[in-house]
C-alpha atoms as a PDB file:
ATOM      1  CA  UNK A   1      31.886  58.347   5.133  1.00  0.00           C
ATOM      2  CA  UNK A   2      31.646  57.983   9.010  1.00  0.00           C
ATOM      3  CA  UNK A   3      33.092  60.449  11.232  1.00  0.00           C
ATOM      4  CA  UNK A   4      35.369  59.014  13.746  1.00  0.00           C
ATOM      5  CA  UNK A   5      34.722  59.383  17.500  1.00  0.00           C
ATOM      6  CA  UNK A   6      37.747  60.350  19.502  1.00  0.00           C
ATOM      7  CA  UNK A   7      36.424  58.988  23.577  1.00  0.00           C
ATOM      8  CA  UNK A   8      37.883  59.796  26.808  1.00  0.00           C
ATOM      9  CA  UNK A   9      38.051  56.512  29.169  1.00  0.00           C
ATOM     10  CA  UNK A  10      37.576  57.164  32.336  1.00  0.00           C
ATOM     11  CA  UNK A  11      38.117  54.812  35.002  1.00  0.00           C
ATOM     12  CA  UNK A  12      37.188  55.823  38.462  1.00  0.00           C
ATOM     13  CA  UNK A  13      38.124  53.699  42.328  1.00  0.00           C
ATOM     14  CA  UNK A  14      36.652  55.255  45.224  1.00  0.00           C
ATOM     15  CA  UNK A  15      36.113  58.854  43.891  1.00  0.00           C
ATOM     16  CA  UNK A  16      39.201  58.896  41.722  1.00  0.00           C
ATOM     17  CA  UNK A  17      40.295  58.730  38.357  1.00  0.00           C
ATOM     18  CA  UNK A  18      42.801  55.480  38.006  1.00  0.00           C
ATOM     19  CA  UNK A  19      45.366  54.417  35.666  1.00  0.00           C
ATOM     20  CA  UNK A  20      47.043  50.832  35.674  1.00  0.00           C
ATOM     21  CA  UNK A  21      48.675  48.490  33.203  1.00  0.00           C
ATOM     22  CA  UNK A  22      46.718  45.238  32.129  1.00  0.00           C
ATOM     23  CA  UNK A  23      44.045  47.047  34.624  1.00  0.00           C
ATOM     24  CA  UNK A  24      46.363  46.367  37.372  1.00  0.00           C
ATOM     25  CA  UNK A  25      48.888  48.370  39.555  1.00  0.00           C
ATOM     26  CA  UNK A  26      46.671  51.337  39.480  1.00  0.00           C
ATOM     27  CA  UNK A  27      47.917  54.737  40.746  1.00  0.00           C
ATOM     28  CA  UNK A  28      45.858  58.200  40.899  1.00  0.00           C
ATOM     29  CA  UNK A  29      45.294  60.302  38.393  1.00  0.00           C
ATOM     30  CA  UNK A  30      42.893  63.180  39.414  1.00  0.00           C
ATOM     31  CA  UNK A  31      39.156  64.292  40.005  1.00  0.00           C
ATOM     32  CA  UNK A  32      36.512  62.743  37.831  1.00  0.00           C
ATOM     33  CA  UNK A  33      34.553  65.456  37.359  1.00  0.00           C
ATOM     34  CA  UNK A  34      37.292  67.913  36.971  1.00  0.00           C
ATOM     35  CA  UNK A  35      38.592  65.996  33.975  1.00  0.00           C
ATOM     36  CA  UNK A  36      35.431  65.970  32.165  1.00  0.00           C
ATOM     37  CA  UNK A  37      34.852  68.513  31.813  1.00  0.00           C
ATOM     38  CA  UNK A  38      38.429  69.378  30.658  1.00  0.00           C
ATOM     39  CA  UNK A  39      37.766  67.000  28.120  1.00  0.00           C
ATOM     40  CA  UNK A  40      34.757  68.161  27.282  1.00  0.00           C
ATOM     41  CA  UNK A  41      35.961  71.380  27.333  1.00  0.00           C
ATOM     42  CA  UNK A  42      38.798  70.635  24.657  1.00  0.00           C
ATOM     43  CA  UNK A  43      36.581  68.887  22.150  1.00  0.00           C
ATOM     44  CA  UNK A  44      36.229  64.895  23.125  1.00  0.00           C
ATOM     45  CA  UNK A  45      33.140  63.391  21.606  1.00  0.00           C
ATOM     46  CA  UNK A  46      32.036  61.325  24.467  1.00  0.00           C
ATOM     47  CA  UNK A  47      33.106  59.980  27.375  1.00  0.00           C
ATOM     48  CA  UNK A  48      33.458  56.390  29.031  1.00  0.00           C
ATOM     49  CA  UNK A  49      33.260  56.361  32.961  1.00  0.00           C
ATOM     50  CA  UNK A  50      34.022  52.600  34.407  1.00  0.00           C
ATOM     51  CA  UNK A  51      33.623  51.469  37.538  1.00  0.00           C
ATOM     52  CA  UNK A  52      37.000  49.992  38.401  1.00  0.00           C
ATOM     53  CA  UNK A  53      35.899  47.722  41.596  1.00  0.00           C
ATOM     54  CA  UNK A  54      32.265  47.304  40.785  1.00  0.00           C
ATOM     55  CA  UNK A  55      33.533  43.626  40.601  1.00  0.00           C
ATOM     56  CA  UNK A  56      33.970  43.539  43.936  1.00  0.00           C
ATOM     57  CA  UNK A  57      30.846  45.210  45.781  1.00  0.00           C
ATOM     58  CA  UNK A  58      28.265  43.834  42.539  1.00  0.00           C
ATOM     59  CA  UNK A  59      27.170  47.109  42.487  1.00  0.00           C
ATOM     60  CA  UNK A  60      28.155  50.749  39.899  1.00  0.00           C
ATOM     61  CA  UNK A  61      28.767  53.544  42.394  1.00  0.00           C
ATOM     62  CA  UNK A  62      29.220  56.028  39.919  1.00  0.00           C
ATOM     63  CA  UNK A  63      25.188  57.506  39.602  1.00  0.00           C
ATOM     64  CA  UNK A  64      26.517  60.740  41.663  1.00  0.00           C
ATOM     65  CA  UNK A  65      29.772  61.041  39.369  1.00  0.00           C
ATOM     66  CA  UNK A  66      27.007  61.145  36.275  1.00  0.00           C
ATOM     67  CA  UNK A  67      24.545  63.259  38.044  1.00  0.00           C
ATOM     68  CA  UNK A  68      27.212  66.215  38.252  1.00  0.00           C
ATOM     69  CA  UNK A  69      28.688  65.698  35.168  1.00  0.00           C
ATOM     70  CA  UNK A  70      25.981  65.543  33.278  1.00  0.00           C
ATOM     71  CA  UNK A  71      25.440  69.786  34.768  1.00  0.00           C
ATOM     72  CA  UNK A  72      28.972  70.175  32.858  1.00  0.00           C
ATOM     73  CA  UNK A  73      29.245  68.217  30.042  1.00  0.00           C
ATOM     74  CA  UNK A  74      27.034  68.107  27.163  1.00  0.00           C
ATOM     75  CA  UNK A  75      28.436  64.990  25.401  1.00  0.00           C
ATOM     76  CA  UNK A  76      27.307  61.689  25.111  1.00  0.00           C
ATOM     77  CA  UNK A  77      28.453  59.769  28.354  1.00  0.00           C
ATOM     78  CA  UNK A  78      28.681  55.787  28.790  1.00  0.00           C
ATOM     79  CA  UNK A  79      28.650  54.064  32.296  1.00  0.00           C
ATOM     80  CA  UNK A  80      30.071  50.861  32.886  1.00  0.00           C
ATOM     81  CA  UNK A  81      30.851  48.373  35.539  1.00  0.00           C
ATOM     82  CA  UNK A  82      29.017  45.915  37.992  1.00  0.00           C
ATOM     83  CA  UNK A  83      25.629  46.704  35.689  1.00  0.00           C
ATOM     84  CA  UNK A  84      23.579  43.321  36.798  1.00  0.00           C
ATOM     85  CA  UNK A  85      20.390  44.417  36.546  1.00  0.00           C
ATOM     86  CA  UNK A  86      17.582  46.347  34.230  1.00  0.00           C
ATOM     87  CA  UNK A  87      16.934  48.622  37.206  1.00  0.00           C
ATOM     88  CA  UNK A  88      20.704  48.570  37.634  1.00  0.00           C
ATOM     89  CA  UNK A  89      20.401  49.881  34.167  1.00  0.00           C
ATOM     90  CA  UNK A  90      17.515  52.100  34.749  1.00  0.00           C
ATOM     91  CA  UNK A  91      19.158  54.140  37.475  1.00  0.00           C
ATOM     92  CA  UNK A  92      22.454  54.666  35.471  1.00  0.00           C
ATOM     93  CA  UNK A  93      19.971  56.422  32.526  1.00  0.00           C
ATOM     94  CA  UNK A  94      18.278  58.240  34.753  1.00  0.00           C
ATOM     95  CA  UNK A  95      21.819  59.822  36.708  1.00  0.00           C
ATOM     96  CA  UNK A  96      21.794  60.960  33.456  1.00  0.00           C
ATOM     97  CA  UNK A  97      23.404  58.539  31.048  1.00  0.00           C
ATOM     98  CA  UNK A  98      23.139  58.026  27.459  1.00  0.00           C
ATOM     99  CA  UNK A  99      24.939  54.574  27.473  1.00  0.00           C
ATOM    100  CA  UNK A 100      25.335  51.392  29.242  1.00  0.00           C
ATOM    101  CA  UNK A 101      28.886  48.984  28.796  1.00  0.00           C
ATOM    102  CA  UNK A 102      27.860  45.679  30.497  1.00  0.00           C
ATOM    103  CA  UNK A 103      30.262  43.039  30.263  1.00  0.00           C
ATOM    104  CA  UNK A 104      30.121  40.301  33.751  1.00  0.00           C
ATOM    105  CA  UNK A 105      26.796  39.709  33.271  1.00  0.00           C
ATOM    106  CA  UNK A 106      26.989  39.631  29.614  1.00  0.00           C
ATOM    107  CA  UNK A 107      28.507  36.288  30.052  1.00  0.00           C
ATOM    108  CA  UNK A 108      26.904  34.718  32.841  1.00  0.00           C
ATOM    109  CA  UNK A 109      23.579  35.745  31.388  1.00  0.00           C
ATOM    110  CA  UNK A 110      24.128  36.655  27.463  1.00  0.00           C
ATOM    111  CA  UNK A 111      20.348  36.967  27.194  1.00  0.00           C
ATOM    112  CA  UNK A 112      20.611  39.922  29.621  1.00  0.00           C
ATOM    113  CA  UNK A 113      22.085  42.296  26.585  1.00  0.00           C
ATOM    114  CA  UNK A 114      18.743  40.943  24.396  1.00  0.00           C
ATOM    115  CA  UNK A 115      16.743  41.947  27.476  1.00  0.00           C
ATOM    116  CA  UNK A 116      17.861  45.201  28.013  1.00  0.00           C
ATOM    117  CA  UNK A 117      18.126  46.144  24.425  1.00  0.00           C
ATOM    118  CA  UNK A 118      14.735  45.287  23.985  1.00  0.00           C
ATOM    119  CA  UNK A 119      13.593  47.421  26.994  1.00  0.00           C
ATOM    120  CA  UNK A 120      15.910  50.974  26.309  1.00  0.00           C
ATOM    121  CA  UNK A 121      17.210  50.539  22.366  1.00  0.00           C
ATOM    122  CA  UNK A 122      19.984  48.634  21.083  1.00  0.00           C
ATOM    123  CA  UNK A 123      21.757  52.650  21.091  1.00  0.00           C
ATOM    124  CA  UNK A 124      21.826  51.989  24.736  1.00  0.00           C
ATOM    125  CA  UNK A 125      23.189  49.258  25.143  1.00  0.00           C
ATOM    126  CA  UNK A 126      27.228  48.484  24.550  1.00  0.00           C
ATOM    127  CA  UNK A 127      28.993  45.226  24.605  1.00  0.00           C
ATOM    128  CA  UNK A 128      32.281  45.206  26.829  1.00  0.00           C
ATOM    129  CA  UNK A 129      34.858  42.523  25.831  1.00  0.00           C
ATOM    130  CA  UNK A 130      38.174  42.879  27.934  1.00  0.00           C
ATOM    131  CA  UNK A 131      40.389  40.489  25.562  1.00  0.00           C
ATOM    132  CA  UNK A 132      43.084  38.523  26.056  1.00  0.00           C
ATOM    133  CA  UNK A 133      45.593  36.786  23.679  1.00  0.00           C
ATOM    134  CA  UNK A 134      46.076  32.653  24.114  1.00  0.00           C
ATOM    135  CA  UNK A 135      47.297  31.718  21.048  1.00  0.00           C
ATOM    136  CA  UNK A 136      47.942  33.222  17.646  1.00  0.00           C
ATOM    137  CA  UNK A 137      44.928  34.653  16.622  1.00  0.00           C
ATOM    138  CA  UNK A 138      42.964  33.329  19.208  1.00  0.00           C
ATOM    139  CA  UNK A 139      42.141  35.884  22.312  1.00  0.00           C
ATOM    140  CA  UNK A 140      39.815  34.721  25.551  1.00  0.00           C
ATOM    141  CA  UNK A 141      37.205  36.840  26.681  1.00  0.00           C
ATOM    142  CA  UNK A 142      37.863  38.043  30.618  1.00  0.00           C
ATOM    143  CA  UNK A 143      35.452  39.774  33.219  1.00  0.00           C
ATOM    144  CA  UNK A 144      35.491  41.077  36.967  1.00  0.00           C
ATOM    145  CA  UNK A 145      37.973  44.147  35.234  1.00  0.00           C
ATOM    146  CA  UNK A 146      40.103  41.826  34.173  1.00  0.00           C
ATOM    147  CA  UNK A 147      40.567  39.181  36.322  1.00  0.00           C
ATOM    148  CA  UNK A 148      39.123  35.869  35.873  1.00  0.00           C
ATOM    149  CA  UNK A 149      39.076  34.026  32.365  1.00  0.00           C
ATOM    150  CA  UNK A 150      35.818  32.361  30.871  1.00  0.00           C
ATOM    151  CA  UNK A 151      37.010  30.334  27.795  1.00  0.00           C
ATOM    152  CA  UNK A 152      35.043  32.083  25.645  1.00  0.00           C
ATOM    153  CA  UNK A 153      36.641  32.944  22.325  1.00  0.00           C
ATOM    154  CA  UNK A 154      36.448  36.650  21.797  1.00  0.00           C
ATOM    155  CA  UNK A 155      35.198  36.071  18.190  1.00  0.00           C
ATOM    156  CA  UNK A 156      32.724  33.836  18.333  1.00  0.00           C
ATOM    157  CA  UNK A 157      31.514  35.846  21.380  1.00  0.00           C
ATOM    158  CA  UNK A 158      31.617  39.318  19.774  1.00  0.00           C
ATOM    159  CA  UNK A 159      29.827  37.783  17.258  1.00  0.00           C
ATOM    160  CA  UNK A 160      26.651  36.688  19.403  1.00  0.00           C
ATOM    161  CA  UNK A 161      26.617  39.999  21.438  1.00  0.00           C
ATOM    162  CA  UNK A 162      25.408  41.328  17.870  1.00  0.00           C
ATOM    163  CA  UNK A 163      23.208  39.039  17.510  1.00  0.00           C
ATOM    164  CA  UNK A 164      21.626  39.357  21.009  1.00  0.00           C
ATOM    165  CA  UNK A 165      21.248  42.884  20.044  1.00  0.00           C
ATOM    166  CA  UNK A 166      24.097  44.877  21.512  1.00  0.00           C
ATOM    167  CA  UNK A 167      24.258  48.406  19.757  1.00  0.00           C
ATOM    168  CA  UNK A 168      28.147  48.456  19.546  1.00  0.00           C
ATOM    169  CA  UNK A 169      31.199  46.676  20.818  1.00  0.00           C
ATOM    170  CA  UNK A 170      34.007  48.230  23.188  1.00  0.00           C
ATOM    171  CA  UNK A 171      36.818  46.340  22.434  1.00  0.00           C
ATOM    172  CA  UNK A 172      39.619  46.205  25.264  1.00  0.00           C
ATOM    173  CA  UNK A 173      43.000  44.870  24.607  1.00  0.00           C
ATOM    174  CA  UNK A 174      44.079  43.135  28.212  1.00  0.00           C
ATOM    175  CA  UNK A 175      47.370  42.862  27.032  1.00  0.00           C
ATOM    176  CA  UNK A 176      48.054  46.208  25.701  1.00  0.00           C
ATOM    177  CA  UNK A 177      45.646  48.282  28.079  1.00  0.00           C
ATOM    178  CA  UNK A 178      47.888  50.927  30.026  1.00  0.00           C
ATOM    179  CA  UNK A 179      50.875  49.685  27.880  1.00  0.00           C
ATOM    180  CA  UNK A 180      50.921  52.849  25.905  1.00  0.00           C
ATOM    181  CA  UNK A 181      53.009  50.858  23.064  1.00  0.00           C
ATOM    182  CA  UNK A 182      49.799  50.716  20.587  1.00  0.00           C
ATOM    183  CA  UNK A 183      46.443  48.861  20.033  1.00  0.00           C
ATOM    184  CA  UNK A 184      46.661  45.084  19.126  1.00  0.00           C
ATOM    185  CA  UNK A 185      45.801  45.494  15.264  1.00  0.00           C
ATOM    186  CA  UNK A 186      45.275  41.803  15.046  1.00  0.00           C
ATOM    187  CA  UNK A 187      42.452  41.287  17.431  1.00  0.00           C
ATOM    188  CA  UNK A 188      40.578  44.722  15.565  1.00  0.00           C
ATOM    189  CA  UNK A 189      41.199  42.583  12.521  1.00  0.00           C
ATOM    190  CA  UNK A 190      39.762  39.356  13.710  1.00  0.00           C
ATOM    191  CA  UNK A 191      36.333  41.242  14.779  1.00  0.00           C
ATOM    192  CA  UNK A 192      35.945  43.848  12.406  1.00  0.00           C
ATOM    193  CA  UNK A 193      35.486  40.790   9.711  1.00  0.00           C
ATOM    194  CA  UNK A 194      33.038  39.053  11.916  1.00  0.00           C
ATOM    195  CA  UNK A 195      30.416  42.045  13.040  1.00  0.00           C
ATOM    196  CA  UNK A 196      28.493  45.349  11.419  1.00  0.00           C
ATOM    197  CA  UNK A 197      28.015  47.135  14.720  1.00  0.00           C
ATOM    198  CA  UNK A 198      30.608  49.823  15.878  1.00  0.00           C
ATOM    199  CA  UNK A 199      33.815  48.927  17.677  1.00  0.00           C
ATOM    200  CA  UNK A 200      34.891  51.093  20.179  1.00  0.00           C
ATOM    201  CA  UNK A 201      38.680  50.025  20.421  1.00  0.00           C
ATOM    202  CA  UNK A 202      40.351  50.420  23.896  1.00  0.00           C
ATOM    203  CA  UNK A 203      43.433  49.717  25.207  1.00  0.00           C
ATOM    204  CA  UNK A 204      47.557  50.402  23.577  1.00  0.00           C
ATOM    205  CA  UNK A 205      47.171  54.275  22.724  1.00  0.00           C
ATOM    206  CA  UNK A 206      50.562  55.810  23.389  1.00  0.00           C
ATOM    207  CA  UNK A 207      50.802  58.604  20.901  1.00  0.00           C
ATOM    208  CA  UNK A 208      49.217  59.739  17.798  1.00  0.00           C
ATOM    209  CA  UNK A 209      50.628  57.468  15.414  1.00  0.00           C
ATOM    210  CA  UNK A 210      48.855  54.341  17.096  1.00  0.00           C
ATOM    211  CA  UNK A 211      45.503  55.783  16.507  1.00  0.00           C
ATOM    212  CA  UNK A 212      46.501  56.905  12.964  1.00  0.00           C
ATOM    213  CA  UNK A 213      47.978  53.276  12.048  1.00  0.00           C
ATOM    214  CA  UNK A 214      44.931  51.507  13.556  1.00  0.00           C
ATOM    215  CA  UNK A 215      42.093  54.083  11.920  1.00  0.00           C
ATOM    216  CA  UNK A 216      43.545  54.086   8.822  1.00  0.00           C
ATOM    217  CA  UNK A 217      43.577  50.138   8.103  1.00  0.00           C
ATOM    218  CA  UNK A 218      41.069  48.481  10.068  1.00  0.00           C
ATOM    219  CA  UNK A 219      36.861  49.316  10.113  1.00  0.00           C
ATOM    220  CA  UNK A 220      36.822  51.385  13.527  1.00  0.00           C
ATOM    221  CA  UNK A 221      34.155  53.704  14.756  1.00  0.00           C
ATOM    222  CA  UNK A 222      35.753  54.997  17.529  1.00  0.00           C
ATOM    223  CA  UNK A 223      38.970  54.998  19.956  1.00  0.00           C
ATOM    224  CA  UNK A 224      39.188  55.434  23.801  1.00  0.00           C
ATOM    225  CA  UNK A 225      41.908  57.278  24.720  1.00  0.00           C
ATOM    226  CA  UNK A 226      42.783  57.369  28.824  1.00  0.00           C
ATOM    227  CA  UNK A 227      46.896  57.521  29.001  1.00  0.00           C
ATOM    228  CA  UNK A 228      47.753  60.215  26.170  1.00  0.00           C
ATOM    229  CA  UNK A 229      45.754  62.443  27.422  1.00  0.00           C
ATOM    230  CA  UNK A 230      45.427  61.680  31.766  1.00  0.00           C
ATOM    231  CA  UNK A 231      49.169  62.509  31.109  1.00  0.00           C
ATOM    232  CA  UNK A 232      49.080  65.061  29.156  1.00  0.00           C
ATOM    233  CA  UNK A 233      51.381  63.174  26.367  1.00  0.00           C
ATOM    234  CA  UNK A 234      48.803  64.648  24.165  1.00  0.00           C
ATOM    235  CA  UNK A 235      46.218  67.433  23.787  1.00  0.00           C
ATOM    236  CA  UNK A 236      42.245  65.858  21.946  1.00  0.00           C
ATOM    237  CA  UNK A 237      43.031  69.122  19.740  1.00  0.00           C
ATOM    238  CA  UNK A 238      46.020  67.454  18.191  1.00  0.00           C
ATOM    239  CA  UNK A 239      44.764  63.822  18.268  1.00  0.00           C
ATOM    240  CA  UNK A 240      42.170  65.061  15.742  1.00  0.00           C
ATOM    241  CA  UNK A 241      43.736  67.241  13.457  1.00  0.00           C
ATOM    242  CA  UNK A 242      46.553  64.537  13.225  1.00  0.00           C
ATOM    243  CA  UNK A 243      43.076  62.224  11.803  1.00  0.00           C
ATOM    244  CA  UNK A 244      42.456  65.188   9.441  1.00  0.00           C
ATOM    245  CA  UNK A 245      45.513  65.446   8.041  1.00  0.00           C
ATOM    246  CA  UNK A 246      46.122  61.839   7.473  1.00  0.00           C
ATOM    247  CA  UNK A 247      42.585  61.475   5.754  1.00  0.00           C
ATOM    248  CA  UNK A 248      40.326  59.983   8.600  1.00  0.00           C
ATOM    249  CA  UNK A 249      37.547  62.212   9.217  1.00  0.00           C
ATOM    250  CA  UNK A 250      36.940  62.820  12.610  1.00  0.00           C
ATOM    251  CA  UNK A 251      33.821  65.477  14.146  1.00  0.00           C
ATOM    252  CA  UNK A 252      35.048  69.033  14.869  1.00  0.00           C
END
């Protein structure tokens, strides 16, 4: 049986770590350096560092962020935002990356993700879908962090990103994200029946008891985790023991 992976999001505007709601109204949060290795330090399995304005310069700015974490933390680490390019690509691996999350280009250019997986593994390579609810059981796929809308239908889209070769799927609830009042179990539903690659699911987590309820009914590989624990609501100690004692197994 797979061992769940318990990630630390981390989103980062102009040196700092940010928190919003709906990936708006974002306030401080700390150093992001300094909290990973915290996190690193107290047992996360990998950690997620997006760019949280990439959108608006076209460009990731986080290659120095990576380069000095990457002296400190011995985890797998992901990189995501403004990504438009293989070299783009190229340079986050070589800061010292193990993971890519492209979503903007994604869908102005799907056969970018077959591209790149081609070049550096389909490992490499993870498919960011920021989510949005229309209609009952219907959700719209969004870019630029969250704010513009393409009409694509998050199923059928998740769908092709596996087929393009995308390694695994990070699965961002727009409604729920910085919400801390739980994942939206329907839209993990409506993808988990549609694709065989991991789902990273992102976005609700406001205690323990989300993670538990969404782990232990729907096919997830992995949770990101930003508010519980940039707020200390909750330590990654007790996230995972809670997962042990309610039957999900979870790496140590």
């Amino acid at each position: 049986m797979k061992k769940i992976r318990v990630t630390a999001r981390i989103d980062v505007k102009n040196e700092f770590v940010i928190k919003g709601i709906h990936l708006e109204g974002l306030r401080k949060v700390g150093d992001p350096n300094l909290l990973a290795k915290k996190y690193y330090e107290e047992g996360i399995d990998e950690i997620i560092f997006m760019d949280a304005v990439a959108a608006y310069y076209d460009r990731n700015s986080l290659s120095h962020i990576i380069e000095k974490a990457c002296k400190e933390v011995f985890i797998p680490i992901t990189v995501g935002g403004g990504l438009r390019t293989i070299d783009d690509i190229n340079q986050a691996l070589k800061a010292g990356a193990d993971k890519v999350a492209i979503n903007t280009k994604a869908i102005q250019n799907p056969e970018f993700i077959a591209e790149a997986s081609k070049i550096f593994g389909s490992q490499c390579i993870v498919a960011s879908i920021v989510a949005k609810k229309i209609n009952s059981n219907q959700w719209e796929a969004y870019i630029d962090n969250g704010r513009e809308a393409t009409g694509l239908d998050i199923v059928e889209w998740a769908k092709r990103l596996e087929g393009l070769g995308a390694g695994e799927i990070m699965l961002t609830s727009l409604d729920m994200e910085g919400t801390k009042k739980g994942f939206d179990t329907e839209l993990y539903e409506a993808v988990q029946d549609v694709v065989s690659i991991p789902i990273i699911a992102s976005g609700g987590m406001g205690n323990i008891k989300h993670a538990v309820e969404l782990l232990s009914n729907y096919k997830i590989d992995a949770i990101a985790t930003a508010s519980v624990i940039h707020y200390n609501i909750d330590t990654i100690k007790n996230i995972k023991q809670a997962f042990i004692d309610n039957n999900i197994k979870v790496r140590m």
